[in-house]
C-alpha atoms as a PDB file:
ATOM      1  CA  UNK A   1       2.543   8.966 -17.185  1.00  0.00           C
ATOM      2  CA  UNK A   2       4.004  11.491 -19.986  1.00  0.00           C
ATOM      3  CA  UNK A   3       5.882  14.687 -18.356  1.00  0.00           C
ATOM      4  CA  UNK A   4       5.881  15.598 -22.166  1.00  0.00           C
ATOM      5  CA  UNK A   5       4.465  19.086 -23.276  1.00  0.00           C
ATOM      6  CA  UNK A   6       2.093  17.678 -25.381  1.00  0.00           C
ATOM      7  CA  UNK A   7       0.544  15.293 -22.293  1.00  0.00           C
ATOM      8  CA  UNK A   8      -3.185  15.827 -21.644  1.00  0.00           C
ATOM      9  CA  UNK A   9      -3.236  15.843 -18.352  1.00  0.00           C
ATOM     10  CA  UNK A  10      -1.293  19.242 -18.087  1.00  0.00           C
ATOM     11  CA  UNK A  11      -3.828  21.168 -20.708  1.00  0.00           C
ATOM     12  CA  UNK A  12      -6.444  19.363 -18.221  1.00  0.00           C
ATOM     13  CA  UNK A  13      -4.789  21.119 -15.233  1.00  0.00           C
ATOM     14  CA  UNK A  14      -4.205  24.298 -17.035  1.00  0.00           C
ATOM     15  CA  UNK A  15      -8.009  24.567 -17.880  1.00  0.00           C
ATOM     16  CA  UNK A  16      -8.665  23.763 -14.389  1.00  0.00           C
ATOM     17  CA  UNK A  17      -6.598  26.119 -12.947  1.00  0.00           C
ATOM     18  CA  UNK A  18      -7.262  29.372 -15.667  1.00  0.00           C
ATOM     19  CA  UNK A  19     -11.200  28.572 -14.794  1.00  0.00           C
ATOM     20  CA  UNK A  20     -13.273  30.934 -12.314  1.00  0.00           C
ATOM     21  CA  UNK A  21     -16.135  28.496 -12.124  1.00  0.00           C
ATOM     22  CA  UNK A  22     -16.021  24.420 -12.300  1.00  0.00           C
ATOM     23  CA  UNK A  23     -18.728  22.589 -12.826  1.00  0.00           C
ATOM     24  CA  UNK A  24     -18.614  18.997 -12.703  1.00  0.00           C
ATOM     25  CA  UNK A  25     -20.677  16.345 -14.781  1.00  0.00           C
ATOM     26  CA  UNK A  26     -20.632  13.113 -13.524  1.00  0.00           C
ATOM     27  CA  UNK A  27     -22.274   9.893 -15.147  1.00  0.00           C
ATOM     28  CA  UNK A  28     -22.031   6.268 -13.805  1.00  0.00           C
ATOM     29  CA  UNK A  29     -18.452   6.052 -14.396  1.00  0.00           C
ATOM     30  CA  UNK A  30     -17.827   7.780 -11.020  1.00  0.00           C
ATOM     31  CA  UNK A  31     -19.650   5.799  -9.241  1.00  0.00           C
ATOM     32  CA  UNK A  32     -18.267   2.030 -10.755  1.00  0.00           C
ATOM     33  CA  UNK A  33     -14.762   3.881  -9.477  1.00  0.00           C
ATOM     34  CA  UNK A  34     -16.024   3.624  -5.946  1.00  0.00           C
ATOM     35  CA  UNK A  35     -16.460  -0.635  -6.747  1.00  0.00           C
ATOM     36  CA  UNK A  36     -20.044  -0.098  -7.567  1.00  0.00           C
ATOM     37  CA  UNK A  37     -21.466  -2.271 -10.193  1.00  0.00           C
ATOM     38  CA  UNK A  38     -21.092  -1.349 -13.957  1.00  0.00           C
ATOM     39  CA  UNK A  39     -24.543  -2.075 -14.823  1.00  0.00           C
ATOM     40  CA  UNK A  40     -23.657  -1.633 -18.423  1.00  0.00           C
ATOM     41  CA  UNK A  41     -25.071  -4.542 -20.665  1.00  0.00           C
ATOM     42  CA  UNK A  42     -26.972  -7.623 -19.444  1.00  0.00           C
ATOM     43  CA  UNK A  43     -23.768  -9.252 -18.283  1.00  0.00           C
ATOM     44  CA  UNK A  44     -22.698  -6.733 -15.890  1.00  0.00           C
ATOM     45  CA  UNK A  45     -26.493  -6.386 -14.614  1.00  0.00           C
ATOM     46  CA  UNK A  46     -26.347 -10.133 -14.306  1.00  0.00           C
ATOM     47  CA  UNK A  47     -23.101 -10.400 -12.705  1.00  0.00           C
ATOM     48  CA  UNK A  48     -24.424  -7.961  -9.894  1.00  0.00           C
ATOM     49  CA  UNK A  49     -27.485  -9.048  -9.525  1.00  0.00           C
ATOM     50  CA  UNK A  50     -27.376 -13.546 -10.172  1.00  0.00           C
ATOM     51  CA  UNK A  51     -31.396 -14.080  -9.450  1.00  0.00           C
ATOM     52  CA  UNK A  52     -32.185 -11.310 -11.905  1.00  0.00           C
ATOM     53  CA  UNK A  53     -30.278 -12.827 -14.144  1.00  0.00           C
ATOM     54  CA  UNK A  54     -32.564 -16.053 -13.992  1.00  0.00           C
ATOM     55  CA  UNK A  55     -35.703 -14.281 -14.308  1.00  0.00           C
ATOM     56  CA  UNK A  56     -33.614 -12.830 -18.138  1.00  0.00           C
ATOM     57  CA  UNK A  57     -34.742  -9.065 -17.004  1.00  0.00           C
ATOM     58  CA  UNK A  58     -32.064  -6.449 -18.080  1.00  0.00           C
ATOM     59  CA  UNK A  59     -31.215  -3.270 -16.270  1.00  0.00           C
ATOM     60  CA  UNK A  60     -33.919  -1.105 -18.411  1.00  0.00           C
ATOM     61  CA  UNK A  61     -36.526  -4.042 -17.813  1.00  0.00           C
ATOM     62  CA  UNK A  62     -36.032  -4.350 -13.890  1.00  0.00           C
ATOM     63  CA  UNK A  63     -35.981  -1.079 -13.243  1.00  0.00           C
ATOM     64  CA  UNK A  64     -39.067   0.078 -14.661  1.00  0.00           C
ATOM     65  CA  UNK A  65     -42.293   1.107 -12.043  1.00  0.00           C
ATOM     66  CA  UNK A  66     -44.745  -1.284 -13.231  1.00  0.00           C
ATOM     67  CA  UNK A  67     -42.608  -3.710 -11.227  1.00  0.00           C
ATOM     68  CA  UNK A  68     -43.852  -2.251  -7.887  1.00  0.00           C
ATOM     69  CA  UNK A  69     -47.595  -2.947  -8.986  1.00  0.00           C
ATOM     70  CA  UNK A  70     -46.629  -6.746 -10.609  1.00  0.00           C
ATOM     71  CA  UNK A  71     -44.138  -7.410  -7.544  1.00  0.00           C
ATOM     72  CA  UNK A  72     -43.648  -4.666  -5.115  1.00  0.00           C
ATOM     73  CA  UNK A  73     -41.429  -7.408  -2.598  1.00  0.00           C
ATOM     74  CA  UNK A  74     -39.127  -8.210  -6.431  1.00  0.00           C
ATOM     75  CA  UNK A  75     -39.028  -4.178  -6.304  1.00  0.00           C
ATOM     76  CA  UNK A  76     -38.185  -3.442  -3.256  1.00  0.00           C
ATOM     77  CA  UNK A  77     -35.708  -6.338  -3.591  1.00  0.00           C
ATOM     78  CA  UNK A  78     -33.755  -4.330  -5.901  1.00  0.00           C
ATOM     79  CA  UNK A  79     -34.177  -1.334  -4.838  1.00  0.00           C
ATOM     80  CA  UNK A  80     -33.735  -2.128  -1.385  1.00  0.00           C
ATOM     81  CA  UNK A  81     -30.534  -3.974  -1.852  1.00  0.00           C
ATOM     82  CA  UNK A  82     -29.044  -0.913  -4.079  1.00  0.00           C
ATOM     83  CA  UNK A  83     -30.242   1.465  -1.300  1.00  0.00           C
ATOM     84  CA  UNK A  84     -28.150  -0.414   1.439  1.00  0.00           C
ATOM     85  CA  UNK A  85     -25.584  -1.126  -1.175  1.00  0.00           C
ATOM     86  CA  UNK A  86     -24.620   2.975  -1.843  1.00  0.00           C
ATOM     87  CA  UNK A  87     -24.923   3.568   1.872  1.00  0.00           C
ATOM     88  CA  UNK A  88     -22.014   1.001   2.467  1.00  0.00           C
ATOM     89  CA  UNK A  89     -19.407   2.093  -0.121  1.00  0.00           C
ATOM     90  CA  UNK A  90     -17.862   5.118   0.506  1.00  0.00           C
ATOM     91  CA  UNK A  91     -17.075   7.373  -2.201  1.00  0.00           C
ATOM     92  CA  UNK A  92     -13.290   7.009  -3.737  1.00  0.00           C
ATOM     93  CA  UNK A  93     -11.207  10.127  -3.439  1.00  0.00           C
ATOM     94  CA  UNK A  94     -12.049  11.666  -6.377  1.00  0.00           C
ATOM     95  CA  UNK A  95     -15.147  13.000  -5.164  1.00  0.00           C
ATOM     96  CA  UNK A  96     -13.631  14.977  -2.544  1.00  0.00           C
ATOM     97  CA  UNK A  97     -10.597  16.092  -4.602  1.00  0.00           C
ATOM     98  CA  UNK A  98     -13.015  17.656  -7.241  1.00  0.00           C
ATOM     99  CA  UNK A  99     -14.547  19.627  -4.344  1.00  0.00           C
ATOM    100  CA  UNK A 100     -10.820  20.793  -3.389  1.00  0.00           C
ATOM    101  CA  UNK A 101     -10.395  22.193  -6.937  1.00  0.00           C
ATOM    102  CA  UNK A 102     -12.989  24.492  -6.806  1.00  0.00           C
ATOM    103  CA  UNK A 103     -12.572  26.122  -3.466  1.00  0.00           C
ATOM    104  CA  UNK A 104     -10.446  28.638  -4.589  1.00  0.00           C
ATOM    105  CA  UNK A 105     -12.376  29.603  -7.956  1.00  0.00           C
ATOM    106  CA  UNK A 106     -14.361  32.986  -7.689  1.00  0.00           C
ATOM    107  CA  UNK A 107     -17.676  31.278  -8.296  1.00  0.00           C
ATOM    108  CA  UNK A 108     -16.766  27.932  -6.682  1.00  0.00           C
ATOM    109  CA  UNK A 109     -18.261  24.031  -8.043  1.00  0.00           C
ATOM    110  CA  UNK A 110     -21.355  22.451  -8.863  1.00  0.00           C
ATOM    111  CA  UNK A 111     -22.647  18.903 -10.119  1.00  0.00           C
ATOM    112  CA  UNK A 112     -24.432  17.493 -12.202  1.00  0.00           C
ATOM    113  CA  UNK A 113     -25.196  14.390 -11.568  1.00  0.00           C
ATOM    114  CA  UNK A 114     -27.288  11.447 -13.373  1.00  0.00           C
ATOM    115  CA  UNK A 115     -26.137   9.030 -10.615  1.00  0.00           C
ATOM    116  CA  UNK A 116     -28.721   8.049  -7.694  1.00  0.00           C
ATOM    117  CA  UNK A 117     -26.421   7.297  -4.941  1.00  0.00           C
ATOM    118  CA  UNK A 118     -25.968  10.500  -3.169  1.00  0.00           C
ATOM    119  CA  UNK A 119     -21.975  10.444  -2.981  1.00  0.00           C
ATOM    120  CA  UNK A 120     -20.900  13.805  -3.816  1.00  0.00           C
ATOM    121  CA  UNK A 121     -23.094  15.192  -0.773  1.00  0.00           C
ATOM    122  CA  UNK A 122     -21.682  11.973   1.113  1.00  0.00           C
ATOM    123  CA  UNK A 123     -18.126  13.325  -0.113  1.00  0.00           C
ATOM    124  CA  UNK A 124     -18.566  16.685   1.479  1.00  0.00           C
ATOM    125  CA  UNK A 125     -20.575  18.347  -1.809  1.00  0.00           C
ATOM    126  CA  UNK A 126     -22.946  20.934   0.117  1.00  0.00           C
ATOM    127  CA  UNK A 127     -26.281  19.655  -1.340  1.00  0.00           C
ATOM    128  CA  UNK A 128     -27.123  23.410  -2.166  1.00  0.00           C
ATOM    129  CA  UNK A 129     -24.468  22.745  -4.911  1.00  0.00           C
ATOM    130  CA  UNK A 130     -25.511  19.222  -6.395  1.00  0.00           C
ATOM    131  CA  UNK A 131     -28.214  18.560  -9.121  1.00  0.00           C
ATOM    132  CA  UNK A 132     -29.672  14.951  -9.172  1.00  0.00           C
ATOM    133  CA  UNK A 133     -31.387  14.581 -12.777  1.00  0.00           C
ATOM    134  CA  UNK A 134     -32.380  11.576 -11.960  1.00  0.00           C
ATOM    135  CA  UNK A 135     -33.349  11.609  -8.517  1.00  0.00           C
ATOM    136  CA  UNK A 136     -32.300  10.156  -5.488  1.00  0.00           C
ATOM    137  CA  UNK A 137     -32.258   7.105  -4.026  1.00  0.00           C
ATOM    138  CA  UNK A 138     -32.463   8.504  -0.621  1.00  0.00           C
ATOM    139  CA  UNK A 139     -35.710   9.927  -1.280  1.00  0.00           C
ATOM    140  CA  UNK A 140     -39.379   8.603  -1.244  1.00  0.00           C
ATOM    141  CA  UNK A 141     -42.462   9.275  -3.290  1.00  0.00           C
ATOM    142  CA  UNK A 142     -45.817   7.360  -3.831  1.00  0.00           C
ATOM    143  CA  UNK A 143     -46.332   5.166  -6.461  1.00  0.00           C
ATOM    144  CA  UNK A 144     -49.804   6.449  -7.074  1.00  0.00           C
ATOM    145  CA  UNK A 145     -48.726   9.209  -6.266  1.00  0.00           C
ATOM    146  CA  UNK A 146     -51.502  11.079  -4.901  1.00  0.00           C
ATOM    147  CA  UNK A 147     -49.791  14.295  -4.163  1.00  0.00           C
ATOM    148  CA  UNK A 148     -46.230  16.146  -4.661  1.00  0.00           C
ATOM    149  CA  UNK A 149     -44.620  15.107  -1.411  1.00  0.00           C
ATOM    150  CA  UNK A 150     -41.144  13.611  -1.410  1.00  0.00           C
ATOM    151  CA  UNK A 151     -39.501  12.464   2.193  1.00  0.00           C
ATOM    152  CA  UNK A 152     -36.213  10.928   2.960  1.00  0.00           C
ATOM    153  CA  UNK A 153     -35.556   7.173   3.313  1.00  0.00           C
ATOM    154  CA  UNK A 154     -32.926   7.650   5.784  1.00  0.00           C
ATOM    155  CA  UNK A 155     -35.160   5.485   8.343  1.00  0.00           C
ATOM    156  CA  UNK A 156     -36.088   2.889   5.904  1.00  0.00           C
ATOM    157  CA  UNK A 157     -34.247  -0.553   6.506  1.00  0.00           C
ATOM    158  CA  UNK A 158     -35.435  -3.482   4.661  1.00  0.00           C
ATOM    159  CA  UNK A 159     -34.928  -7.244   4.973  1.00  0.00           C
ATOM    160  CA  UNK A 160     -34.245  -9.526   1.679  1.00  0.00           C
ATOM    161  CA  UNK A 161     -34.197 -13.135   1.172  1.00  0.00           C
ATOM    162  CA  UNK A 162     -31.456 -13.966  -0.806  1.00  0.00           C
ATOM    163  CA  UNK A 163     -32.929 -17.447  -2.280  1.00  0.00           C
ATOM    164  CA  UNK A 164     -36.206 -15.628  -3.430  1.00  0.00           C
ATOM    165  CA  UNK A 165     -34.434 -11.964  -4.288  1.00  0.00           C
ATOM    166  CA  UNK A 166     -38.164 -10.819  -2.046  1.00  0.00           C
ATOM    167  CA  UNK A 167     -38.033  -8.293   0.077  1.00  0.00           C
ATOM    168  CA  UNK A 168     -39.790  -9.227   3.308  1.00  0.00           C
ATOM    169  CA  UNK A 169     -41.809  -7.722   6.226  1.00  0.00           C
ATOM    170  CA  UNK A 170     -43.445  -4.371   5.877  1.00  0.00           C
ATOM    171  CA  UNK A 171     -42.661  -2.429   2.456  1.00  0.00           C
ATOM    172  CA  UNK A 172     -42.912   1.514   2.899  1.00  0.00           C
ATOM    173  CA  UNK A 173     -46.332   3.566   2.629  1.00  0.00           C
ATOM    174  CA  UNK A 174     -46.786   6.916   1.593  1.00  0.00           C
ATOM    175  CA  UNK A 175     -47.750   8.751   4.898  1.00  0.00           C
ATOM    176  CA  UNK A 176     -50.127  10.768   3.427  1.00  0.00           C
ATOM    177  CA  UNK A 177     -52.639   7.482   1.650  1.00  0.00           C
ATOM    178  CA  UNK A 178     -51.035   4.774   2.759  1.00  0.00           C
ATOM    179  CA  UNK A 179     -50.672   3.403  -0.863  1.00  0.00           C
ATOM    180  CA  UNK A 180     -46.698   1.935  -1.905  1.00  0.00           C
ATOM    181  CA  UNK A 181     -43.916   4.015  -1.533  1.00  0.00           C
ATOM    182  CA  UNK A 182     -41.173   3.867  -3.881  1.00  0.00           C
ATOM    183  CA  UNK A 183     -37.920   5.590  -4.491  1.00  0.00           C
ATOM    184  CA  UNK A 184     -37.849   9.100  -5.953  1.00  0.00           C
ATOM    185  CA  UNK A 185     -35.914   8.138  -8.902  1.00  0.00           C
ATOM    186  CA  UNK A 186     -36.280   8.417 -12.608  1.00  0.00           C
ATOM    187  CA  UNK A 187     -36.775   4.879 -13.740  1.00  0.00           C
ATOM    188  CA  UNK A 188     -37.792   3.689 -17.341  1.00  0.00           C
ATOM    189  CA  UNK A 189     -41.011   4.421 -19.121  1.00  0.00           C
ATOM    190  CA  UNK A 190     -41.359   6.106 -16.050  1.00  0.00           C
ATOM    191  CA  UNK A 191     -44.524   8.629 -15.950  1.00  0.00           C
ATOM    192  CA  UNK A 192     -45.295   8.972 -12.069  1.00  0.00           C
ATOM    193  CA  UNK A 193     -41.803  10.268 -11.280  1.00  0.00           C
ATOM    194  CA  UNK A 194     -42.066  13.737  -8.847  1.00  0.00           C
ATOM    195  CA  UNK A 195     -39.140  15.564 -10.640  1.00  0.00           C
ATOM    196  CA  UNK A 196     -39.793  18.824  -7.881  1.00  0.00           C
ATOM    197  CA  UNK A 197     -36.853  18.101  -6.270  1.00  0.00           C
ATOM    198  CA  UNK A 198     -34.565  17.178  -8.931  1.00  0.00           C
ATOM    199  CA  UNK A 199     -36.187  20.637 -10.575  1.00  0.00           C
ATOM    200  CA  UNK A 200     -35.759  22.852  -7.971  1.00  0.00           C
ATOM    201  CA  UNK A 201     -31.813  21.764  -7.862  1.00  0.00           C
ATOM    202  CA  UNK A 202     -31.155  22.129 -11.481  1.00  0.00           C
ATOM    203  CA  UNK A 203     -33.086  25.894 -11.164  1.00  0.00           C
ATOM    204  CA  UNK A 204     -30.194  26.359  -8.396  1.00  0.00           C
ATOM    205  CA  UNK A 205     -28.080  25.172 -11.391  1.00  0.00           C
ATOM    206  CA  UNK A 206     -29.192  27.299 -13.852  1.00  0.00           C
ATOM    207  CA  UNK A 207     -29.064  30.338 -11.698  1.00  0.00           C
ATOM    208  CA  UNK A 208     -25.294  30.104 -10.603  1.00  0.00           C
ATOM    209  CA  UNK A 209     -24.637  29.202 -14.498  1.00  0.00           C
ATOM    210  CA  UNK A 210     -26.241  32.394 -15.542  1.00  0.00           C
ATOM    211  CA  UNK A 211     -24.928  34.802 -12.890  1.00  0.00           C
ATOM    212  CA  UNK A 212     -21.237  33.051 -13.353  1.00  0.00           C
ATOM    213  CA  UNK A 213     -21.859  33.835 -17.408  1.00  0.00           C
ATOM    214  CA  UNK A 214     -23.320  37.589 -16.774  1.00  0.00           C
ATOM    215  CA  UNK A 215     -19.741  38.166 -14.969  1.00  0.00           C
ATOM    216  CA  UNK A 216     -17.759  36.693 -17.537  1.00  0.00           C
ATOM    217  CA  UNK A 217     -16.727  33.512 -15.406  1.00  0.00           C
ATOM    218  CA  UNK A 218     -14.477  31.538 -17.639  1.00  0.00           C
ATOM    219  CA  UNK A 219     -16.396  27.654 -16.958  1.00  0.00           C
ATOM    220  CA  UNK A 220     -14.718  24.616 -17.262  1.00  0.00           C
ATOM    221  CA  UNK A 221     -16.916  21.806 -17.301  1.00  0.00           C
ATOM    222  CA  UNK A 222     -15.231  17.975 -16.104  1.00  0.00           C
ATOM    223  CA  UNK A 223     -16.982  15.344 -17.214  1.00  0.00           C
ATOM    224  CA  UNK A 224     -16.553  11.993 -16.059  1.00  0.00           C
ATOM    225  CA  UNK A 225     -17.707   8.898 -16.866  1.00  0.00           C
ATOM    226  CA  UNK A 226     -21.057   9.768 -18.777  1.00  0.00           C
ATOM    227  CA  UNK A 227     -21.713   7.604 -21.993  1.00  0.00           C
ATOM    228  CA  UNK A 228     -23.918   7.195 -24.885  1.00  0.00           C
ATOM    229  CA  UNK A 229     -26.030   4.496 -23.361  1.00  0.00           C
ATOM    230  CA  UNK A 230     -28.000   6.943 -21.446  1.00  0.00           C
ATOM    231  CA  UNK A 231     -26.960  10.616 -22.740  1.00  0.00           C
ATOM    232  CA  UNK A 232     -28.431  12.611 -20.758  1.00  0.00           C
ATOM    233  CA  UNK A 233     -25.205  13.845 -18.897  1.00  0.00           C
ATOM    234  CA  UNK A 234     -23.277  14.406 -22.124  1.00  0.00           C
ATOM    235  CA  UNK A 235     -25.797  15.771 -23.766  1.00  0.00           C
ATOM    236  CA  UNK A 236     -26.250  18.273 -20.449  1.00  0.00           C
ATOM    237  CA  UNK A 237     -22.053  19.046 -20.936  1.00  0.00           C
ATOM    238  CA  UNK A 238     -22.555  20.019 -24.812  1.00  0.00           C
ATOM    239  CA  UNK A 239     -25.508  22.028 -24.422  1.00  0.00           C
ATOM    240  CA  UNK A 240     -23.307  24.114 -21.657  1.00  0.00           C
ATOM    241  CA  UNK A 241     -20.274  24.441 -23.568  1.00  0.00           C
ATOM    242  CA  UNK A 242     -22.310  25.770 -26.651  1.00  0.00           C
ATOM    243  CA  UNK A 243     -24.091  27.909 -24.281  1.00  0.00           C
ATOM    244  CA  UNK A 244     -21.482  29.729 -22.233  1.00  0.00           C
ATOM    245  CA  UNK A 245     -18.736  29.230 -24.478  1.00  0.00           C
ATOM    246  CA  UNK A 246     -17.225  26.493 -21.753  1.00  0.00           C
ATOM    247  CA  UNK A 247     -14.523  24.356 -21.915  1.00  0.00           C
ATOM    248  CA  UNK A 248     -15.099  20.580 -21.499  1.00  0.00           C
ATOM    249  CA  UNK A 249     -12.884  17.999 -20.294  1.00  0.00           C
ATOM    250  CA  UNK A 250     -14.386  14.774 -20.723  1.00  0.00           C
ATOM    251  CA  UNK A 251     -13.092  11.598 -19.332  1.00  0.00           C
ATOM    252  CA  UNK A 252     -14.430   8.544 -20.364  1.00  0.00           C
ATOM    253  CA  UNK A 253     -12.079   5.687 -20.881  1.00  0.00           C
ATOM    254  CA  UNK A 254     -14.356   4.250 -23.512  1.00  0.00           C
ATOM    255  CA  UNK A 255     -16.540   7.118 -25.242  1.00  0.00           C
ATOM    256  CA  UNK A 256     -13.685   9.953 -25.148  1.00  0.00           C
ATOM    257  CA  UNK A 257     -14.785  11.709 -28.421  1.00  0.00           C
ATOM    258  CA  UNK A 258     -15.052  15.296 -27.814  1.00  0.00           C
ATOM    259  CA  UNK A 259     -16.679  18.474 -29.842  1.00  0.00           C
ATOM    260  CA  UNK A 260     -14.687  20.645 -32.013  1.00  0.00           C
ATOM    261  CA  UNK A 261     -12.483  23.326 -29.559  1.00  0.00           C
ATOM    262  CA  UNK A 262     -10.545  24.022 -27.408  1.00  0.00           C
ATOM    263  CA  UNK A 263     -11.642  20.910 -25.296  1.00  0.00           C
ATOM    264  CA  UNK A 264      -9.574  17.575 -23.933  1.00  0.00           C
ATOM    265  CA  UNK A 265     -10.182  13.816 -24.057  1.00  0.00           C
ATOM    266  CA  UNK A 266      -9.015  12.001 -21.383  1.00  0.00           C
ATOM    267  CA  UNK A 267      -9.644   7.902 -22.590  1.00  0.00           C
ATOM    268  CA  UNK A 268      -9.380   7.072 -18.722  1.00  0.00           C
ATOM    269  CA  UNK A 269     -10.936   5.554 -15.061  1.00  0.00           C
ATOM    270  CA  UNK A 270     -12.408   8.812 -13.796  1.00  0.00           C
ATOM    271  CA  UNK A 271     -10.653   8.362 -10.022  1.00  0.00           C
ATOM    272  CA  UNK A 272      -7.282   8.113 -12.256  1.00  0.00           C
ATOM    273  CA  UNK A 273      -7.615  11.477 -14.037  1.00  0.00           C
ATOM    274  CA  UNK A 274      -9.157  13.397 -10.830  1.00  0.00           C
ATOM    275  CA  UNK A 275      -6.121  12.021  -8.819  1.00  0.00           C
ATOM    276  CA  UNK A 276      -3.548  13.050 -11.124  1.00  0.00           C
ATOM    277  CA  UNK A 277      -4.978  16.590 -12.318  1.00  0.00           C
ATOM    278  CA  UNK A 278      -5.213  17.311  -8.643  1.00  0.00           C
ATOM    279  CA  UNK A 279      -1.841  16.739  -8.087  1.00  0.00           C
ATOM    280  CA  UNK A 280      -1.099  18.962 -10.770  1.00  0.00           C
ATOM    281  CA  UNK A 281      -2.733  21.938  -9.665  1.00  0.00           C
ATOM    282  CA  UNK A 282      -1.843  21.430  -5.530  1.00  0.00           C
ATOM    283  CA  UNK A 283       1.586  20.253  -6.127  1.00  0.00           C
ATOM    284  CA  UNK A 284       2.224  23.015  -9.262  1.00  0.00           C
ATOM    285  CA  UNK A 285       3.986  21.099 -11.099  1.00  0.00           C
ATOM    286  CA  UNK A 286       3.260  22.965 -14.078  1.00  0.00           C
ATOM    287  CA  UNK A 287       6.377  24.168 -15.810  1.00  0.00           C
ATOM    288  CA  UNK A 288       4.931  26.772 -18.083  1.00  0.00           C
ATOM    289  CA  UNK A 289       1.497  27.312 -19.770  1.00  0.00           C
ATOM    290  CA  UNK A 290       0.975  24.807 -23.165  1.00  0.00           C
ATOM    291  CA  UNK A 291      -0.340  25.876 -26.243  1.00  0.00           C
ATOM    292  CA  UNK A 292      -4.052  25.644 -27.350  1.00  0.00           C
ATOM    293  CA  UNK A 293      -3.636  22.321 -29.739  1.00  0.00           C
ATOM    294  CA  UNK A 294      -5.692  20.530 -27.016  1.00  0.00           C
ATOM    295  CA  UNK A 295      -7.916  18.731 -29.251  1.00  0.00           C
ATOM    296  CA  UNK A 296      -6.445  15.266 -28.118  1.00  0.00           C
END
């Protein structure tokens, strides 16, 4: 890497370190970083998920709720298996660094996250300070669903046959009518989705963003690994840095473009810029603060 002035990394760790509030934006980027699968395009989909791929469903066609009323054992197949799947890996070190940076900022960290998996709480994020926009996949609804209620899935086991891709024995029942569970996450053309939860943590959100910006909290926002496929993270970044006049880092090693500013592209593996802006800032190894020509 570049000790050079002019190296990105250092305005990175400068805006990290001159910031009183951090908050982090994290697409599925993070997550493929950990050695989950990149579900981007059909053949990454396929390459997870080999008895999908012989039915010719992509990623936006599989995971789509009519699926649990046309197949609810194909469903919970897929769901099921991704359930187990982000309760085995265990987040890279990335997730944990981040939370290191922003212990010693005046108003602290928070995420927002697009990802399902729960690994910034399983990192050691306090879940007071994470916002899932799409839901969790720790969490259970009804597919009907015939009331509000949401409860956790952290009992829920399920067996799969691989030479089917079937989930078999019981599926899960909403408590309350006995009618299909499902996951509580935001899936395509999705209109039973109970978003309470996923509201009430972006109103925690909202609230630290305004009472950070009413005490004239310089924010940095990170963003890592959120692309145009599904914009809702980046999107989420840009509206904040137009908002509270933030400063965005965005790393994306594919879709680096960043707004007009004082902002910085890192063209990166998310775990690879974490790792080495954290070293930065713990190690200070920063000779002496670089100009603002940051627009990389």
């Amino acid at each position: 890497m570049s000790t050079l002035p002019d190296d990105p990394i250092i305005f990175a760790a400068h805006a990290v370190l001159d910031a009183d509030a951090l908050l982090i934006t994290a697409g599925a980027g993070m997550g493929v970083d950990s050695g989950l699968p990149d579900f981007r395009g059909k053949e990454g989909f396929w390459q997870a998920y080999p008895a999908i791929a012989r039915l010719g469903l992509s990623f936006p066609e599989m995971a789509n709720p009519e699926w649990f009323r046309l197949d609810p054992r194909l469903a919970w197949a897929f769901y099921g298996h991704r359930l187990e799947l982000y309760r085995r890996v265990h987040p890279h070190d990335g997730f944990s660094k981040l939370l290191q940076l922003t212990q010693d900022k005046p108003w602290g960290g928070f995420v927002l996250t697009s990802n399902v998996d729960g690994h910034f709480q399983k990192a050691g994020w306090p879940e007071n300070r994470v916002a899932e926009c799409h839901g969790s996949i720790h969490q259970l609804q009804c597919t009907r669903p015939c009331s509000s209620e949401i409860w956790s899935a952290e009992r829920l086991t399920l067996e799969i046959d691989a030479e089917s891709f079937r989930a078999t024995g019981s599926l899960p029942h909403c408590p309350s009518c006995g009618a299909l569970a499902r996951p509580n996450i935001l899936m395509f053309s999705d209109g039973q989705w109970l978003e309470k939860r996923s509201a009430e943590q972006e109103a925690r959100m909202q609230q630290w963003l305004s009472d950070a910006h009413k005490q004239n909290a310089r924010l940095v926002i990170v963003e890592i690994g959120a692309g145009n496929a599904v914009p809702t993270i980046r999107q989420s970044s840009e509206h904040f840095v137009r908002k509270y006049a933030a400063r965005l880092i965005r790393v994306n090693p594919r879709d680096s473009w960043i707004p007009p500013g004082r902002h910085i592209a890192l063209p990166m593996a998310g775990v690879a810029a974490i790792m080495q802006i954290w070293r930065k800032v713990t190690h200070q190894t920063i000779q002496s603060t670089p100009s603002d020509n940051t627009n990389q």
